[in-house]
Protein backbone atom coordinates (compact mmCIF):
# COMPACT_ATOMS: atom_id res chain seq x y z
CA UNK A 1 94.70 80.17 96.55
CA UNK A 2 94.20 83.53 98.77
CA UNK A 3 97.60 85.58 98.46
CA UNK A 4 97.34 84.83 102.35
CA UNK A 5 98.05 80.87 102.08
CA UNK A 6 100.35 81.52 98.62
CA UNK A 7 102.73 83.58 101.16
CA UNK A 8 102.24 81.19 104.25
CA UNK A 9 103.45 77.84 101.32
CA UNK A 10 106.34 80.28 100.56
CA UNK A 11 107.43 80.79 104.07
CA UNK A 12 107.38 77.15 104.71
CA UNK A 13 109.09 76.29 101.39
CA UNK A 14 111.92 78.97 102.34
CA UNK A 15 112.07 77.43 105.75
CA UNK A 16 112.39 74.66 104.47
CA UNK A 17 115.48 75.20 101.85
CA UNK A 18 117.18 77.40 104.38
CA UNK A 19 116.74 74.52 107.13
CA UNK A 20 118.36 72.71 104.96
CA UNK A 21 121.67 74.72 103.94
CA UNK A 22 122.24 75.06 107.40
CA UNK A 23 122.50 71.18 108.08
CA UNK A 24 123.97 70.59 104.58
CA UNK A 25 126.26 73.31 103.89
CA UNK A 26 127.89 74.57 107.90
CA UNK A 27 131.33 74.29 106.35
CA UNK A 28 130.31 77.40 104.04
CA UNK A 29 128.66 79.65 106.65
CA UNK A 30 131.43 78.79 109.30
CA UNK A 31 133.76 79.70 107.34
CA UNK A 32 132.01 82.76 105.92
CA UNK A 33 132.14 81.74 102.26
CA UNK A 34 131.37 84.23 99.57
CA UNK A 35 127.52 85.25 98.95
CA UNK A 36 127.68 84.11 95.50
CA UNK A 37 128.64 80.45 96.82
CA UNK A 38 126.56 80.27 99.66
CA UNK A 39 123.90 82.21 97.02
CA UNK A 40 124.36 78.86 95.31
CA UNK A 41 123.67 76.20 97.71
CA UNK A 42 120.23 78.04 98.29
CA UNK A 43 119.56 78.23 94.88
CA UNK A 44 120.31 74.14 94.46
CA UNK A 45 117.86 73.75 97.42
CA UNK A 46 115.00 76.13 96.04
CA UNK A 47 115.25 74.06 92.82
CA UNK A 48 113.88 71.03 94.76
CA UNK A 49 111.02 72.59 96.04
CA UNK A 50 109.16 74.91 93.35
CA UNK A 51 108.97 72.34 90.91
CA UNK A 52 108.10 73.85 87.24
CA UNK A 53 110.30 77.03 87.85
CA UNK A 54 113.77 77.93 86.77
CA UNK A 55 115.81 79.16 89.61
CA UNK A 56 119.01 81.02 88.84
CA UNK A 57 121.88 83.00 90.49
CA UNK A 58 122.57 86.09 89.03
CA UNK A 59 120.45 85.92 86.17
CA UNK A 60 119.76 89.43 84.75
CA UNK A 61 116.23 89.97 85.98
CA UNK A 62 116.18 93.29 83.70
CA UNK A 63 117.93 96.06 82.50
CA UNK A 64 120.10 96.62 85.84
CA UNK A 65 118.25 94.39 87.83
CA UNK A 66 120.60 91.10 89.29
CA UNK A 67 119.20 89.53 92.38
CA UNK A 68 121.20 86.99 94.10
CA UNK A 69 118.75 84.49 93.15
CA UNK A 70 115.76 84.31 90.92
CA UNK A 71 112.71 81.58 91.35
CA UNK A 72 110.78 82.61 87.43
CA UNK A 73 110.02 81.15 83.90
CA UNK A 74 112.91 81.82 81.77
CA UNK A 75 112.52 83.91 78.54
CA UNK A 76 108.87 85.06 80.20
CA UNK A 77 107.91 87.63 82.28
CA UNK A 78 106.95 85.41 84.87
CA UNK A 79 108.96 85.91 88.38
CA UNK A 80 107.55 84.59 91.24
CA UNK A 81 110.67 85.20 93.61
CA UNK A 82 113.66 87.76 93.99
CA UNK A 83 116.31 86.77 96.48
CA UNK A 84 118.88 88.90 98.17
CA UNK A 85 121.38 87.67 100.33
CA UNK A 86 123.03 89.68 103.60
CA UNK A 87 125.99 87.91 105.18
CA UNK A 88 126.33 89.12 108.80
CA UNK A 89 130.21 89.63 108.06
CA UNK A 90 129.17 91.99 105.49
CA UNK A 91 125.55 93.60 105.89
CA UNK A 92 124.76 96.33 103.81
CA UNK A 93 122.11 98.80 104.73
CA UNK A 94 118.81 96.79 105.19
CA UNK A 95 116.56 100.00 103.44
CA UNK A 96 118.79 100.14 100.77
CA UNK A 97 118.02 96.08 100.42
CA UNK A 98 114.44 96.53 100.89
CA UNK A 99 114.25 99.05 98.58
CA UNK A 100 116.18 97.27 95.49
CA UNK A 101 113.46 94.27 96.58
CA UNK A 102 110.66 96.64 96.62
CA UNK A 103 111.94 98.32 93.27
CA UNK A 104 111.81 94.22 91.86
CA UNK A 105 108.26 93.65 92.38
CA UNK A 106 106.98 97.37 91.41
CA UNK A 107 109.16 97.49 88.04
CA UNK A 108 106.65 96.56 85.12
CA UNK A 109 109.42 95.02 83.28
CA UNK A 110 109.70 92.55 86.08
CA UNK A 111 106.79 92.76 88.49
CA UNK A 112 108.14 89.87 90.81
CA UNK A 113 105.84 88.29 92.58
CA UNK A 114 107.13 88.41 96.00
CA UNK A 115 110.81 89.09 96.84
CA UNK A 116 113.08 88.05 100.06
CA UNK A 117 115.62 89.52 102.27
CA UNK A 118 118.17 86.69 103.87
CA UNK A 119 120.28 87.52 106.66
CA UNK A 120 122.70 84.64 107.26
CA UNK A 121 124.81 84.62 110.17
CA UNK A 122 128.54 82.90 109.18
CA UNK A 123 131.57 82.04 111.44
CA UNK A 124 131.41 80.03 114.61
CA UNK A 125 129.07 81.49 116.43
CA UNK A 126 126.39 78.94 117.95
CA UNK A 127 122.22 79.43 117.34
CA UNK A 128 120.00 80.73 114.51
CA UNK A 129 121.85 80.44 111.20
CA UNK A 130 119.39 82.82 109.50
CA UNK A 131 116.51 84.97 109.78
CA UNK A 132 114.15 86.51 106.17
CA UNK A 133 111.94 88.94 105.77
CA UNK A 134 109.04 89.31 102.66
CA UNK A 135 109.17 92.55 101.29
């Protein structure tokens, strides 16, 4: 598989997932639950869809390394996916995120395969829940 059509199967599985914690979970980004929870829900729905991979939430990735969510072989150096999470309620500074994501798949003690930046809008306002960039 060309890294071209790995990436396009990971955009659809994280459309998929993310599709789906906006139908199943609304009560949580209405009411602009905490990252960790919402973190959570995301995590449940990643499970279901990269079969034959652990996927945590706040598992230490490294020394000082603690992505919001981690798609990887536990006990291995094998991590296919770092996920951080931006709530629009409380963005941080998107080059400081894409540089802690960049920094995940450069370190040699973690060398992630790909990692993802999630913006997720929360409270009542109506359209796109979310929006995710590969870094």
């Amino acid at each position: 598989m060309t890294d071209g059509s790995a990436q396009k199967e990971l955009r659809s599985r994280l459309d998929v997932c993310l599709g789906q914690l906006s139908r199943l979970d609304i009560h949580l980004l209405r009411t602009d639950e905490t990252e960790a929870a919402i973190a959570h829900r995301l995590a449940v729905y990643l499970g279901q869809h990269f079969d034959g991979w652990d996927v945590d939430c706040g598992y230490s990735a490294g020394r000082r390394a603690y992505p919001d969510i981690i798609v990887h072989h536990r006990g291995t150096k094998e991590n296919l996916l770092a996920v951080d999470i931006e709530k629009s309620s409380h963005p941080s500074s998107a080059g400081i995120s894409r540089a802690r994501l960049e920094a995940y798949k450069s370190d040699p003690e973690l060398e992630f395969r790909y990692a993802c930046l999630v913006r997720i809008r929360v409270g009542e306002e109506p359209g796109e829940r979310f929006s995710y960039e590969l870094v």
